[in-house]
Structures are given as C-alpha cells and as structure tokens.
C-alpha atoms as a PDB file:
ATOM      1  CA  UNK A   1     -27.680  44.321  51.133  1.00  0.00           C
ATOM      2  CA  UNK A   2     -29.465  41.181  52.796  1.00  0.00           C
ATOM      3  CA  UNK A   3     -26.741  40.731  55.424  1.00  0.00           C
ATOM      4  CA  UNK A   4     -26.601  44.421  56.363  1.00  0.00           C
ATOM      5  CA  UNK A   5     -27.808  44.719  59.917  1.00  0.00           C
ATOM      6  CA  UNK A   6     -29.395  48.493  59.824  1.00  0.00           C
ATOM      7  CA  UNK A   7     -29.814  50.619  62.906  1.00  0.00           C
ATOM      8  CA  UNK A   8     -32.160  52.694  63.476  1.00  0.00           C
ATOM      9  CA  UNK A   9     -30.905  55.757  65.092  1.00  0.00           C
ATOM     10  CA  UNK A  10     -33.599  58.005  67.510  1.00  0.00           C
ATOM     11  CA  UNK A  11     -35.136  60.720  65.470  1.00  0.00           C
ATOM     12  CA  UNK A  12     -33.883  63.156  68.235  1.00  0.00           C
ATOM     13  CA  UNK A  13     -30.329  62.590  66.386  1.00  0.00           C
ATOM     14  CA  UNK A  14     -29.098  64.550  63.783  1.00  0.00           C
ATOM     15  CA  UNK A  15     -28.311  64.964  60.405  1.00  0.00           C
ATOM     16  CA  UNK A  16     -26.461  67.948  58.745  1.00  0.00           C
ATOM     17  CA  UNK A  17     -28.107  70.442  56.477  1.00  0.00           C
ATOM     18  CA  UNK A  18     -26.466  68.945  53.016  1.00  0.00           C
ATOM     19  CA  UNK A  19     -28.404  66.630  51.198  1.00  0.00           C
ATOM     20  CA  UNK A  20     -26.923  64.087  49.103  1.00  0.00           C
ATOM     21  CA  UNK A  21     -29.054  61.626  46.590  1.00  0.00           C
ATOM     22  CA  UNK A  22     -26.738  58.673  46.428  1.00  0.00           C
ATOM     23  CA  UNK A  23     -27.389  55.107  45.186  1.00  0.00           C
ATOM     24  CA  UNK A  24     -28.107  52.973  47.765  1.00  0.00           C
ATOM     25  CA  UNK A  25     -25.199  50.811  47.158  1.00  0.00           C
ATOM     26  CA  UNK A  26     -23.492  54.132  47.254  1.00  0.00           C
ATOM     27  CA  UNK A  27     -24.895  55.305  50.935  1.00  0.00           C
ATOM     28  CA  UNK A  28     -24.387  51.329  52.424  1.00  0.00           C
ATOM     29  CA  UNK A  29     -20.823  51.745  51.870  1.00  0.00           C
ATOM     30  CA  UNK A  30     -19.743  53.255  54.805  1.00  0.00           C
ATOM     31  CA  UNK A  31     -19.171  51.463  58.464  1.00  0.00           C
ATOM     32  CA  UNK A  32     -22.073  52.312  60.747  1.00  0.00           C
ATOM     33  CA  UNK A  33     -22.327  52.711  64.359  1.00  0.00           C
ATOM     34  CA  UNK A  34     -24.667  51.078  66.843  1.00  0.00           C
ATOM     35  CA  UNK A  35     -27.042  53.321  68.389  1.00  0.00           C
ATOM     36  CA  UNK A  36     -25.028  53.494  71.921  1.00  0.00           C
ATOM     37  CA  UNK A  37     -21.561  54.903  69.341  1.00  0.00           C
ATOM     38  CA  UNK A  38     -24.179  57.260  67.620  1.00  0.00           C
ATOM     39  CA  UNK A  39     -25.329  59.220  70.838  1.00  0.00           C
ATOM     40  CA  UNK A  40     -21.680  59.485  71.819  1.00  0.00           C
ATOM     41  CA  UNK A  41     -20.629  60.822  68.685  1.00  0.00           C
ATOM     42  CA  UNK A  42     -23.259  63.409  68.270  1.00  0.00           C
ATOM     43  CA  UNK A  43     -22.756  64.213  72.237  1.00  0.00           C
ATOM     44  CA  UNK A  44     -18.933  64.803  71.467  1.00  0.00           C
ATOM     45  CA  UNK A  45     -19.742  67.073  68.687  1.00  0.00           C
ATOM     46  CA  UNK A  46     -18.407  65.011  66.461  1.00  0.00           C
ATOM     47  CA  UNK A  47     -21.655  64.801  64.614  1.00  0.00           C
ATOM     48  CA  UNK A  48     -24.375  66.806  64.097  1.00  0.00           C
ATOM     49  CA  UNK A  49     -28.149  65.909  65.792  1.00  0.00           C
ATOM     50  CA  UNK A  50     -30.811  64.559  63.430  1.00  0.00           C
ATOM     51  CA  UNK A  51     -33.293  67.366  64.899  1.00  0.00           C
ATOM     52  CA  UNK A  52     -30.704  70.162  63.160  1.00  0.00           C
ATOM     53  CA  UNK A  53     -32.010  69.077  59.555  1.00  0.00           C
ATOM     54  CA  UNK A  54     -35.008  67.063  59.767  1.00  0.00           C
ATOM     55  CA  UNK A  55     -37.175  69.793  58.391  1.00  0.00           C
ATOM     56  CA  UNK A  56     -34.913  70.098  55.386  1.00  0.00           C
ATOM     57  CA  UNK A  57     -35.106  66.071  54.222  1.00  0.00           C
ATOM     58  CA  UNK A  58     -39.090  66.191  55.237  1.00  0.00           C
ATOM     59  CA  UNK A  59     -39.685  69.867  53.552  1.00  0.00           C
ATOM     60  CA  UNK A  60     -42.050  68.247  51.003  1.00  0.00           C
ATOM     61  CA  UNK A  61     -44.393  66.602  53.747  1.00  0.00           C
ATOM     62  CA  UNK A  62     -42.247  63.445  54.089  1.00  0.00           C
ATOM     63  CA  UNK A  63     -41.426  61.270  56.947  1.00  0.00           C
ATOM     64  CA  UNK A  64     -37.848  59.931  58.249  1.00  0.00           C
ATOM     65  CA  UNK A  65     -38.784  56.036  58.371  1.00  0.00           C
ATOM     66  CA  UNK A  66     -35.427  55.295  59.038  1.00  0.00           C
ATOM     67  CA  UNK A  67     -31.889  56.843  59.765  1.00  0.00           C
ATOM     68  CA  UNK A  68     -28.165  55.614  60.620  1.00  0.00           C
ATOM     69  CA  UNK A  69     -25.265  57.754  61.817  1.00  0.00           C
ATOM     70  CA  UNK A  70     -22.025  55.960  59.576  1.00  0.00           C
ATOM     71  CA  UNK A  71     -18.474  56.840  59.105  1.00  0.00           C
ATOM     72  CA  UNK A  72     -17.442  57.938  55.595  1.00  0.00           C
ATOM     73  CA  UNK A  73     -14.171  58.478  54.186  1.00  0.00           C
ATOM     74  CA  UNK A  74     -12.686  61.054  57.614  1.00  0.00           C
ATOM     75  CA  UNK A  75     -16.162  61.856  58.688  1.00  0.00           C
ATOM     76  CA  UNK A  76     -19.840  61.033  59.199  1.00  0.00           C
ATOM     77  CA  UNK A  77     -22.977  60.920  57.287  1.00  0.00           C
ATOM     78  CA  UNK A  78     -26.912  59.876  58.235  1.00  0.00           C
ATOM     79  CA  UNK A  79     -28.158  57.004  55.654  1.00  0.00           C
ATOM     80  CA  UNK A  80     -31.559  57.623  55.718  1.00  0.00           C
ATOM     81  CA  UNK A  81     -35.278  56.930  54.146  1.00  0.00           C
ATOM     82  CA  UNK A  82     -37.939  58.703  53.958  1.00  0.00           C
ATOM     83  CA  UNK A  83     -41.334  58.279  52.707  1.00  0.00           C
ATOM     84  CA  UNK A  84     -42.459  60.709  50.543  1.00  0.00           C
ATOM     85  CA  UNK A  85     -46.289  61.740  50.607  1.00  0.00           C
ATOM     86  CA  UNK A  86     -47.008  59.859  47.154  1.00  0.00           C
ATOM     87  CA  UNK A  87     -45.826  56.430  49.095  1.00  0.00           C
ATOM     88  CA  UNK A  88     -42.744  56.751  47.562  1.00  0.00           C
ATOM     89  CA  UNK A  89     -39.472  56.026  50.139  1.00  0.00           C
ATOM     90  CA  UNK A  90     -36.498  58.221  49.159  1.00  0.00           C
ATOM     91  CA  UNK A  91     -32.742  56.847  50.015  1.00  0.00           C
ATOM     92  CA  UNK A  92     -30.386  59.702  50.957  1.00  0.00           C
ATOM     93  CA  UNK A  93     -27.070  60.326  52.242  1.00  0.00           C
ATOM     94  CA  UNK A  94     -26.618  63.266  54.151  1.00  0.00           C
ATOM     95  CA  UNK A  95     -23.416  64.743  56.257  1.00  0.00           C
ATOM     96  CA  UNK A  96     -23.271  64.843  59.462  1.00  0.00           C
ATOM     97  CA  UNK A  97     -19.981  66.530  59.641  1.00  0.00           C
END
C-alpha cells in the first residue's frame, strides 16, 4: 500500500447509502479516479454525491478523514476512513452505484 497515491475526494461528493466493511487490501483493489474524473462522474450521474450518505458512515459521531471515488468490478465505490469518536479510524467500502 506504500506506492498507492490516495486522493482525497471533496466531502461535497458522494457516497451511496450501502455500507461495506472490507479489508483494506480488499477496498485498495479497485482503480481510482483523480479528483477532476470524480466530479465528472458524480456530475454525469454515474455516481452518487458523498453528501447523499455522509450521515449514515458518521451516524455514531465520526468524521470522514478521507474518501476516494474508484471503479469496481462494472461500477463505483467511495474507499473511505473515518475516525471514530474513541480515536479509532474505520476503513470502509461503500457503493456509489
């Protein structure tokens, strides 16, 4: 995972409303976009905003640190972290489809 360049995709993107606990070598393993491929992709409908389910991944008082918009299998998927209130950072993989 050192050489994987990770974007970090404006938290006025979104993510759709299924939540999937993956490994993280599990959620990496898609090809991600830049940030400039993410807006266009979420602009064409082809994805889902970040603001449509960021209360649902932050709905126990955590905070998206970090999200990516990434292709996976025929459609899309936010990698993202967030840090729990006990300091904790939880990895997730969540469709965007």
């Amino acid at each position: 995972m050192d050489t994987l360049k990770i974007l970090t995709v404006s938290l006025t993107m979104g993510i759709a409303p299924l939540v999937v606990q993956e490994s993280m070598t599990g959620a990496y393993a898609q090809d991600c976009l830049s940030n400039a491929q993410a807006s266009d992709a979420v602009r064409s409908g082809s994805a889902k905003p970040l603001s449509e389910i960021r209360r649902r991944v932050t709905q126990d008082g955590g905070k998206i640190v970090s999200a990516q918009l990434c292709l996976q299998g025929n459609g899309y998927v936010y990698v993202i972290s967030v840090l729990q209130p006990d300091g904790q950072v939880k990895n997730m993989s969540v469709s965007a489809d």
